[in-house]
C-alpha atoms as a PDB file:
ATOM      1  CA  UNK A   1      59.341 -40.656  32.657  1.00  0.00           C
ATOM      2  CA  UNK A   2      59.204 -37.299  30.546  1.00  0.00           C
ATOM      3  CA  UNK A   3      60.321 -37.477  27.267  1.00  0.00           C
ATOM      4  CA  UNK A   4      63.738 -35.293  26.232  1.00  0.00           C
ATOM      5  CA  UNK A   5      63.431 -33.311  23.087  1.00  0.00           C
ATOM      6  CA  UNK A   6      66.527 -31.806  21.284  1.00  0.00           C
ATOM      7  CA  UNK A   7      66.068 -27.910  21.403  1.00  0.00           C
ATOM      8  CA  UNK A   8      68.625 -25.238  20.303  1.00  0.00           C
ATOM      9  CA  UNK A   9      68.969 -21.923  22.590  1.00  0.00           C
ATOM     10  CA  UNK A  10      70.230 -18.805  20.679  1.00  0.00           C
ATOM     11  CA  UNK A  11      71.286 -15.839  22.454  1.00  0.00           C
ATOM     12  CA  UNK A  12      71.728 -12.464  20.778  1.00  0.00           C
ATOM     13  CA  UNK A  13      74.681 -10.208  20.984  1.00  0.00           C
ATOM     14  CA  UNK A  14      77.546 -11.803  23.202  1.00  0.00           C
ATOM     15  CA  UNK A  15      81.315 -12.076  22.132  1.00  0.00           C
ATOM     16  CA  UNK A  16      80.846  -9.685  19.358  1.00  0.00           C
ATOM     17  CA  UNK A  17      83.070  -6.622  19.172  1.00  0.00           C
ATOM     18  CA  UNK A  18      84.675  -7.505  22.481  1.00  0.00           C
ATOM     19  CA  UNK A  19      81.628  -7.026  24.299  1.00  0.00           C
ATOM     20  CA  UNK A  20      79.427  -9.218  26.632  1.00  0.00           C
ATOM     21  CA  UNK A  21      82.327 -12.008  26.566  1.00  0.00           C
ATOM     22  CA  UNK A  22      80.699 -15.959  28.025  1.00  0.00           C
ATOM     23  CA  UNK A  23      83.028 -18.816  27.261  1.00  0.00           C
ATOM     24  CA  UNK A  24      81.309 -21.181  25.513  1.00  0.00           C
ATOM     25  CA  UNK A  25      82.132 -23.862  28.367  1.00  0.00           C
ATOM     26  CA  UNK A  26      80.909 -21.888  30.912  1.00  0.00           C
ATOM     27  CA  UNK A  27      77.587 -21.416  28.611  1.00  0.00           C
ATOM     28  CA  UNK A  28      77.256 -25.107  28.959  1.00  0.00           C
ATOM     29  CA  UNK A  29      77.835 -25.602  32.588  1.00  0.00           C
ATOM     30  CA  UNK A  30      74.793 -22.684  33.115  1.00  0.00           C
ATOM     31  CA  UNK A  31      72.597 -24.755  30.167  1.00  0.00           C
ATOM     32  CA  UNK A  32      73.627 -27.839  32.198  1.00  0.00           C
ATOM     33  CA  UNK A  33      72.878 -26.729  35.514  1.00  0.00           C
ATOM     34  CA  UNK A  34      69.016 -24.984  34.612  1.00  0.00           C
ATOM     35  CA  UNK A  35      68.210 -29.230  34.057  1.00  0.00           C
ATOM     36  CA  UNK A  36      69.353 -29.921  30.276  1.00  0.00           C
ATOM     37  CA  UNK A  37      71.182 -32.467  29.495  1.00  0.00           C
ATOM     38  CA  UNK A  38      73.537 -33.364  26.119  1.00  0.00           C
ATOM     39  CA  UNK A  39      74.710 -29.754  25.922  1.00  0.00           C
ATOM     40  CA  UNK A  40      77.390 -28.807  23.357  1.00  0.00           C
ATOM     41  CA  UNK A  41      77.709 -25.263  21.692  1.00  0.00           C
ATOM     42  CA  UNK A  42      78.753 -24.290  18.520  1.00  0.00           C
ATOM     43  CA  UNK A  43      80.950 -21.701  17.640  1.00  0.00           C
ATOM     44  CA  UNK A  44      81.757 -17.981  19.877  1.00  0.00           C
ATOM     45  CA  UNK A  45      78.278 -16.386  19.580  1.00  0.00           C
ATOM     46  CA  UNK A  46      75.857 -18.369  21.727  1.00  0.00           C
ATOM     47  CA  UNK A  47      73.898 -21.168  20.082  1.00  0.00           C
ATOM     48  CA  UNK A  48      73.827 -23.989  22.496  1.00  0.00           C
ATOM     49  CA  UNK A  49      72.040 -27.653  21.512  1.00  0.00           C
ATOM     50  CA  UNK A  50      70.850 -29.730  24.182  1.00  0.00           C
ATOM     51  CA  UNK A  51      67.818 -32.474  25.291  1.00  0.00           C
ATOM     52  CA  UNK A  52      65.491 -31.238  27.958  1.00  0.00           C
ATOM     53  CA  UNK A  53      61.571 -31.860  28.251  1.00  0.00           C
ATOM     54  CA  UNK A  54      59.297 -29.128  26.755  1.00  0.00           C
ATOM     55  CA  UNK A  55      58.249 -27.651  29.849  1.00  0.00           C
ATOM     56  CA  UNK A  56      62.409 -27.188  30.864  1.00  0.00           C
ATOM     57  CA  UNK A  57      62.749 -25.619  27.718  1.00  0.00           C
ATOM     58  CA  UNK A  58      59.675 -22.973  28.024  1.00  0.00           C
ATOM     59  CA  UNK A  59      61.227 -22.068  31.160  1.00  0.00           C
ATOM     60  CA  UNK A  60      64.996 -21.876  30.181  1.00  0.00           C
ATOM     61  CA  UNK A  61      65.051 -18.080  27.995  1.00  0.00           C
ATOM     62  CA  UNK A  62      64.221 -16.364  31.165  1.00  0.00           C
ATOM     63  CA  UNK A  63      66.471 -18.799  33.625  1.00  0.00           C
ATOM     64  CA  UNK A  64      69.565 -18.787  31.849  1.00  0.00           C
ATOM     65  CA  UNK A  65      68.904 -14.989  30.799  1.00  0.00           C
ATOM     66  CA  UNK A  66      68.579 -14.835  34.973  1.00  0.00           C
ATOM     67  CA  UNK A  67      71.883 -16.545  35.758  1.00  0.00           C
ATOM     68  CA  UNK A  68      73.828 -15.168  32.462  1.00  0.00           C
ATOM     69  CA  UNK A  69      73.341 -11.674  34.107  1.00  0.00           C
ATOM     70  CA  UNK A  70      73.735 -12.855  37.869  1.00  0.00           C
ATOM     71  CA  UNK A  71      77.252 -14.487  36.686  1.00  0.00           C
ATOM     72  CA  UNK A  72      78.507 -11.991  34.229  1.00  0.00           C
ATOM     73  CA  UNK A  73      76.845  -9.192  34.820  1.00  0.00           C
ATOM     74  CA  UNK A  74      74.977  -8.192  31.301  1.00  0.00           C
ATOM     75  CA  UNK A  75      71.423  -9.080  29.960  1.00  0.00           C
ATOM     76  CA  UNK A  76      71.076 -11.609  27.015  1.00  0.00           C
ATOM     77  CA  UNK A  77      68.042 -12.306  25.381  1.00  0.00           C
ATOM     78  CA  UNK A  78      67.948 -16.030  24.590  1.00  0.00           C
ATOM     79  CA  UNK A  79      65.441 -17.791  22.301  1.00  0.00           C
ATOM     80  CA  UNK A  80      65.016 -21.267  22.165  1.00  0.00           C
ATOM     81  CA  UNK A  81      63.853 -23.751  19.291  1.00  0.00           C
ATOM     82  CA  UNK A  82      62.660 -27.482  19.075  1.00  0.00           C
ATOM     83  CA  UNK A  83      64.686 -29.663  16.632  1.00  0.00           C
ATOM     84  CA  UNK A  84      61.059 -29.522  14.584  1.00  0.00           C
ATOM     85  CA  UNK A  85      60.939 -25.756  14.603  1.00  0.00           C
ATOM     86  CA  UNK A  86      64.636 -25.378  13.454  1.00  0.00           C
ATOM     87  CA  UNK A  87      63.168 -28.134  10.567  1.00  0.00           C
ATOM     88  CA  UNK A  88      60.383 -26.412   9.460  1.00  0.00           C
ATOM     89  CA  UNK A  89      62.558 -22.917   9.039  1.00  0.00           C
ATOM     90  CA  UNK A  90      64.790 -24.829   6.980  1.00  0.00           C
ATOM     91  CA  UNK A  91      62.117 -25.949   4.833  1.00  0.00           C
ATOM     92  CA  UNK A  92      59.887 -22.660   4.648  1.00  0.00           C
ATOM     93  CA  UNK A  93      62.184 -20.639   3.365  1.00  0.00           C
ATOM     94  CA  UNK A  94      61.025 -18.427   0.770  1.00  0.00           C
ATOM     95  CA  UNK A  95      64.505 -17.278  -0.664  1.00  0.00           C
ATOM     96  CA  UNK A  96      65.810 -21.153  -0.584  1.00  0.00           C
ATOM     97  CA  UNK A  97      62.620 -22.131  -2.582  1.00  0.00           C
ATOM     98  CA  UNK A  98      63.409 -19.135  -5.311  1.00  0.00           C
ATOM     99  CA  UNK A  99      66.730 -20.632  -5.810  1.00  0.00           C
ATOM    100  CA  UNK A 100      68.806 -17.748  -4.203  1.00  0.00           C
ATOM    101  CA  UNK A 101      72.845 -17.772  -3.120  1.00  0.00           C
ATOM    102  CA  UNK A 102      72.641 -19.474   0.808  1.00  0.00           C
ATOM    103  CA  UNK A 103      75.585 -17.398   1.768  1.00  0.00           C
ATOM    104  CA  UNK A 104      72.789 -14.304   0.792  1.00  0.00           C
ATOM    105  CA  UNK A 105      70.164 -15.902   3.786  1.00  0.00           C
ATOM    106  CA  UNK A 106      69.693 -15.340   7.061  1.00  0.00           C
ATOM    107  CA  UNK A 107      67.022 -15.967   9.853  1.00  0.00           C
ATOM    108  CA  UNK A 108      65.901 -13.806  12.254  1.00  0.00           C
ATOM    109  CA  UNK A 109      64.262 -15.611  14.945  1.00  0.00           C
ATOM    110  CA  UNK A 110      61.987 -14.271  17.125  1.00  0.00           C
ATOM    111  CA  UNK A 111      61.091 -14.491  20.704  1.00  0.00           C
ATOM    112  CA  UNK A 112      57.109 -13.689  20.411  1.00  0.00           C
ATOM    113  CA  UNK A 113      54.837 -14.221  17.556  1.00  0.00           C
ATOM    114  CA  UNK A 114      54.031 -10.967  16.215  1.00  0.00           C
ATOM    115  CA  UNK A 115      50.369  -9.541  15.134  1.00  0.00           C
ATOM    116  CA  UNK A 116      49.741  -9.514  11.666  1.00  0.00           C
ATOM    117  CA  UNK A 117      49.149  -5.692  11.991  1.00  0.00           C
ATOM    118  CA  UNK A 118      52.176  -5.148  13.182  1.00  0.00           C
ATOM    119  CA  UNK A 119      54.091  -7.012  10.400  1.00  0.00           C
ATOM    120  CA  UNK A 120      52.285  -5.092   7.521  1.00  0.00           C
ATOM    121  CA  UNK A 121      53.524  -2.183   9.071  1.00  0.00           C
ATOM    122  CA  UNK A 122      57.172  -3.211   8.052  1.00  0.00           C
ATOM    123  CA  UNK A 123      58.891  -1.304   5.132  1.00  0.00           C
ATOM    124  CA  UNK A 124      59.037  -3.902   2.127  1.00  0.00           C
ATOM    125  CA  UNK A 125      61.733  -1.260   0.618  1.00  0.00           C
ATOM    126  CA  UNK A 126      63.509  -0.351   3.607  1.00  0.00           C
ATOM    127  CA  UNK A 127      66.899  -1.441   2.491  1.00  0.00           C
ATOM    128  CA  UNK A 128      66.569  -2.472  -1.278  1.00  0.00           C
ATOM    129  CA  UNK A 129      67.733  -4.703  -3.014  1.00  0.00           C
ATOM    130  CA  UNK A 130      67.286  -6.566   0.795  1.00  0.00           C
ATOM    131  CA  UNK A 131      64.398  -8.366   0.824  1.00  0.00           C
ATOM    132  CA  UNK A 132      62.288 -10.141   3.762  1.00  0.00           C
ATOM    133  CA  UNK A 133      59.333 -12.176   4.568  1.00  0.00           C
ATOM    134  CA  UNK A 134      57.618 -12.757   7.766  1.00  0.00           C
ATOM    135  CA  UNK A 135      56.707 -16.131   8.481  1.00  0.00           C
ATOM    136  CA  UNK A 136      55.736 -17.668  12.239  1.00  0.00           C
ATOM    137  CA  UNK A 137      58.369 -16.525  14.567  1.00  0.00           C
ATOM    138  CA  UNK A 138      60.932 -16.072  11.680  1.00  0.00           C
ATOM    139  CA  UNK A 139      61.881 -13.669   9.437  1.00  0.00           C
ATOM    140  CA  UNK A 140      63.697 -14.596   5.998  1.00  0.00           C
ATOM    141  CA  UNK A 141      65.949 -12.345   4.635  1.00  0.00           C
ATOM    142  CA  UNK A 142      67.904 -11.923   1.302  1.00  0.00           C
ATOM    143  CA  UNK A 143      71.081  -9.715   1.811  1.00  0.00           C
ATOM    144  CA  UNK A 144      72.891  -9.718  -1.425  1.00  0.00           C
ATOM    145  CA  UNK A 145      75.346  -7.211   0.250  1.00  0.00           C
ATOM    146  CA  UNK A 146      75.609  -8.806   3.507  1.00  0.00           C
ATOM    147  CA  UNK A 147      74.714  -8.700   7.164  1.00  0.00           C
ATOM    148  CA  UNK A 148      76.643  -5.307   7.863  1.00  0.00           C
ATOM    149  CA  UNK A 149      75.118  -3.135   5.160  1.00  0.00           C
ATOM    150  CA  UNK A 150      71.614  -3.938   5.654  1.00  0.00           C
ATOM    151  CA  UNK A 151      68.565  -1.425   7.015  1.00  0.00           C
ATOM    152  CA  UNK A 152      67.461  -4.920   8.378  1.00  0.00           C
ATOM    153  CA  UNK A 153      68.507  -4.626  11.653  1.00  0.00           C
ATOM    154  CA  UNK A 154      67.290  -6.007  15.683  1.00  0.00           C
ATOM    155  CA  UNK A 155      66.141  -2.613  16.097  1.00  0.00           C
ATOM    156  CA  UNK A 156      64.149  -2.267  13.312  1.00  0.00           C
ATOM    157  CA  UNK A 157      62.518  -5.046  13.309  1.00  0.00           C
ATOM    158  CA  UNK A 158      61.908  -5.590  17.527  1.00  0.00           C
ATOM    159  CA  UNK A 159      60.995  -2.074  17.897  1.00  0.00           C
ATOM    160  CA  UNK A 160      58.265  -2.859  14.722  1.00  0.00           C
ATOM    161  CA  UNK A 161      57.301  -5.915  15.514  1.00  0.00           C
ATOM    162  CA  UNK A 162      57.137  -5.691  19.774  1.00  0.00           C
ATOM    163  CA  UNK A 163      59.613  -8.413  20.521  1.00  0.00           C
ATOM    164  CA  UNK A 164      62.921  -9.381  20.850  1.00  0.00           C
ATOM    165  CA  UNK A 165      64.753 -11.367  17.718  1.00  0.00           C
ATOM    166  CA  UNK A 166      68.557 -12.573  17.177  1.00  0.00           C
ATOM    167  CA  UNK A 167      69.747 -13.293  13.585  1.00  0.00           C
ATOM    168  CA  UNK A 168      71.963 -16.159  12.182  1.00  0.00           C
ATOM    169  CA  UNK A 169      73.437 -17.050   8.727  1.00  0.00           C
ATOM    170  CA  UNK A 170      71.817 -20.105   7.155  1.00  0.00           C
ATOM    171  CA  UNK A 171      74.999 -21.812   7.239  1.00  0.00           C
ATOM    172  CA  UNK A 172      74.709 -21.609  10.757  1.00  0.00           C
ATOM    173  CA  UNK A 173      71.249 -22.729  10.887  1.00  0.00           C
ATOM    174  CA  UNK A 174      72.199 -25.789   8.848  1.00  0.00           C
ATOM    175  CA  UNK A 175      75.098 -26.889  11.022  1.00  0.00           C
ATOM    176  CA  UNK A 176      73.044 -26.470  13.898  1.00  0.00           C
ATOM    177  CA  UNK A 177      70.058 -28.654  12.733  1.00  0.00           C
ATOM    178  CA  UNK A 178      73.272 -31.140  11.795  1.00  0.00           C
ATOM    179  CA  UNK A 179      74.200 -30.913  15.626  1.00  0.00           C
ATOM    180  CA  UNK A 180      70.410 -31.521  16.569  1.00  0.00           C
ATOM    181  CA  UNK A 181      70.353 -34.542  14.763  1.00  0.00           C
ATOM    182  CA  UNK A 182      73.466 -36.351  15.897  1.00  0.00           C
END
């Protein structure tokens, strides 16, 4: 029998601003139906827990990417985590370790591991006083002034880095390693 493993799929840049609308239920059903099981969702932008065997989860960012734009008609990159991954981010961070505000942090998490040349090409001072750190498949950042006044952006940092990322607040990230553990 293959072992189910809890996994979280996070897809970048639907109900926001009006555009690229997916009902969270009907999110599920298409989790549901590409052979996961224990699917729930948590709140309007697209992070979706579920149980599915490793191999079912390598394969889902493509096949729900597939069916999200066969159904509704848009493209959605989705990027998908192991309960240990979503851990280990949690525990890694560099700004949590220095002691800094949570509601400062967020994650960027990215699709494809990017070379180490291509991540000391990054701007340390792009958007001071922002501050980031590359680590894995993540990127930590410090926003003292928020999300929407930050250099810090997708663009910047997929066009940089050669892959495709999707950001979320560390409150989110906690709640949703809650919701992997329940």
């Amino acid at each position: 029998m293959t072992r189910l493993e809890t996994h979280v799929a996070l897809l970048r840049g639907i109900n926001v601003g009006g555009k690229h609308k997916l009902p969270m239920k009907e999110l599920a059903e298409l989790v549901n139906g590409c052979g996961c099981s224990e699917v729930r969702t948590y709140i309007q932008s697209g992070n979706v827990v579920f149980a599915a065997s490793r191999q079912c989860a390598r394969e889902l960012p493509p096949l729900l990417a597939q069916r999200i734009e066969e159904r509704f008609g848009f493209q959605v990159p989705v990027i998908v985590r192991a309960r240990e991954e979503l851990a280990r981010v949690m525990r890694d961070s560099p700004f949590v370790k220095a002691g800094l505000p949570e509601n400062t942090l967020h994650v960027y998490f990215l699709a494809d591991l990017p070379s180490a040349d291509r991540v000391k090409s990054l701007a340390a001072n792009r958007s001071a006083p922002d501050a980031f750190r590359v680590i894995g498949r993540e990127i930590y950042l410090h926003l003292p002034n928020g999300m929407g006044r930050t250099k810090l952006t997708n663009t910047y940092f997929d066009s940089k880095l050669a892959t495709v990322s999707t950001a979320r607040n560390w409150a989110t990230v906690k709640t949703l390693l809650k919701m992997m553990d329940s």
